[in-house]
Protein backbone atom coordinates (compact mmCIF):
# COMPACT_ATOMS: atom_id res chain seq x y z
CA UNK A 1 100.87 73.53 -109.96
CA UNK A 2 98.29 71.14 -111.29
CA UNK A 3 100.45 68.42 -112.12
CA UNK A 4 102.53 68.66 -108.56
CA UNK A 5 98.82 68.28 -106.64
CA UNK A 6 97.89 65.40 -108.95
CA UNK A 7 101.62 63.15 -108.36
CA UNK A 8 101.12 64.38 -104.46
CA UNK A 9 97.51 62.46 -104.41
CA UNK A 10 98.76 60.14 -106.32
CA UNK A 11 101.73 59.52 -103.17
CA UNK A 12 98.62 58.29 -100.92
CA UNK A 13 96.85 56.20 -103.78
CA UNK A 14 95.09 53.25 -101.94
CA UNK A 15 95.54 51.38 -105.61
CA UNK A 16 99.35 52.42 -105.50
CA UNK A 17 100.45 51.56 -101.69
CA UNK A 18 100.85 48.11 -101.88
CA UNK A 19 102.92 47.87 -104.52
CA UNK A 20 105.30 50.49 -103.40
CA UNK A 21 105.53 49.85 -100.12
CA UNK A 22 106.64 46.22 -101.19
CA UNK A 23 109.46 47.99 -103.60
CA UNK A 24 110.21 50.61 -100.87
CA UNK A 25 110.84 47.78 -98.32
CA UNK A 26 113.11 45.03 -100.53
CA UNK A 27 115.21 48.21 -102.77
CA UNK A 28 115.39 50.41 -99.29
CA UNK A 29 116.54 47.70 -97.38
CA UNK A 30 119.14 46.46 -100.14
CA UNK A 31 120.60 50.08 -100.94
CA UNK A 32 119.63 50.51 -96.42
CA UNK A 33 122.21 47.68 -96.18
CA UNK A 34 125.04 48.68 -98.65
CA UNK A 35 125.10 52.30 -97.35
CA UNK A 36 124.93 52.02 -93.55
CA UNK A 37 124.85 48.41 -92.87
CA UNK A 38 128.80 49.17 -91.55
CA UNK A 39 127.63 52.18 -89.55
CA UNK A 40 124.32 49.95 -88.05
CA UNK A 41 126.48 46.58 -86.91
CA UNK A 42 129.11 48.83 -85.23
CA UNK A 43 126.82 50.95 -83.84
CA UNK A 44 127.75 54.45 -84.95
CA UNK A 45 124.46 55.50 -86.27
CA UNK A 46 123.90 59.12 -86.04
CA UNK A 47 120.95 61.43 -86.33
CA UNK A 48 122.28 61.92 -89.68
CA UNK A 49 122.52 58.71 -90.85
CA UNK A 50 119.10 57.60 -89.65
CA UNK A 51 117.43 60.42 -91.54
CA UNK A 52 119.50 59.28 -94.62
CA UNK A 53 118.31 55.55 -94.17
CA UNK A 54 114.93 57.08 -94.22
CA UNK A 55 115.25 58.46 -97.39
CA UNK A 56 116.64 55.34 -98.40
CA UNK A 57 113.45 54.19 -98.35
CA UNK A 58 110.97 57.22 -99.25
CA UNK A 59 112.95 57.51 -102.97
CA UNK A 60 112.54 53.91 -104.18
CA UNK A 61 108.60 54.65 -102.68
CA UNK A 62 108.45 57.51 -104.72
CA UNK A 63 110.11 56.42 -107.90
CA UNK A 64 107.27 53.60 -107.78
CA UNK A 65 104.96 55.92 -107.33
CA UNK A 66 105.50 58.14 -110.22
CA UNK A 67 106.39 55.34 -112.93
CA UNK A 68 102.71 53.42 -111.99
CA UNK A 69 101.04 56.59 -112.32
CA UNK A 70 103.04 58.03 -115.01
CA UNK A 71 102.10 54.58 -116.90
CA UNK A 72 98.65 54.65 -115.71
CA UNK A 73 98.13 57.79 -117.47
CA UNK A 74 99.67 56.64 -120.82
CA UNK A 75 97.79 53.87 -121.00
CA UNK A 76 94.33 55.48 -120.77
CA UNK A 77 92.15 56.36 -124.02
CA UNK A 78 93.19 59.40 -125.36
CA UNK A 79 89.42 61.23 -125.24
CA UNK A 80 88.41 62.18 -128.82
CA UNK A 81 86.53 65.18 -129.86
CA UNK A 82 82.29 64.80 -129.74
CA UNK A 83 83.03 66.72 -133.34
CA UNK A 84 85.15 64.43 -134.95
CA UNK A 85 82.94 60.93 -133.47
CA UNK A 86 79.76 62.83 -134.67
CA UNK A 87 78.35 62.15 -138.09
């Protein structure tokens, strides 16, 4: 459950935000515009389809989310032993 706590944190990340709001809004708005652009100009936009076009935009969020902190992670110093660094 650790891990699941730790990528939800990470989902409000002051650092993070910026960055993938920015992707959220130019991918969600692309991928917005190829699936319900049709439905949005002739104005048959359901209840449905607005809650998809939401999650339009939360997935790209959270894909950004995850690979920054994902690579975050990875590129930290591994921590070594006091035993091993100690004469």
């Amino acid at each position: 459950m650790k891990p699941l706590r730790k990528f939800a944190a990470a989902l409000l990340d002051r650092d993070l935000m910026p960055t993938a709001l920015k992707v959220a809004a130019v991918v969600g708005s692309i991928l917005f515009t190829i699936n319900h652009g049709g439905a949005l100009v002739q104005g048959k936009m359901t209840g449905d389809r607005w809650i998809s076009g939401l999650l339009t935009y939360l997935v790209p969020y959270i894909v950004n989310i995850q690979y920054v902190s994902r690579s975050r992670k990875q590129q930290s110093p591994t921590r070594v032993p006091e035993a091993i660094t100690s004469p």
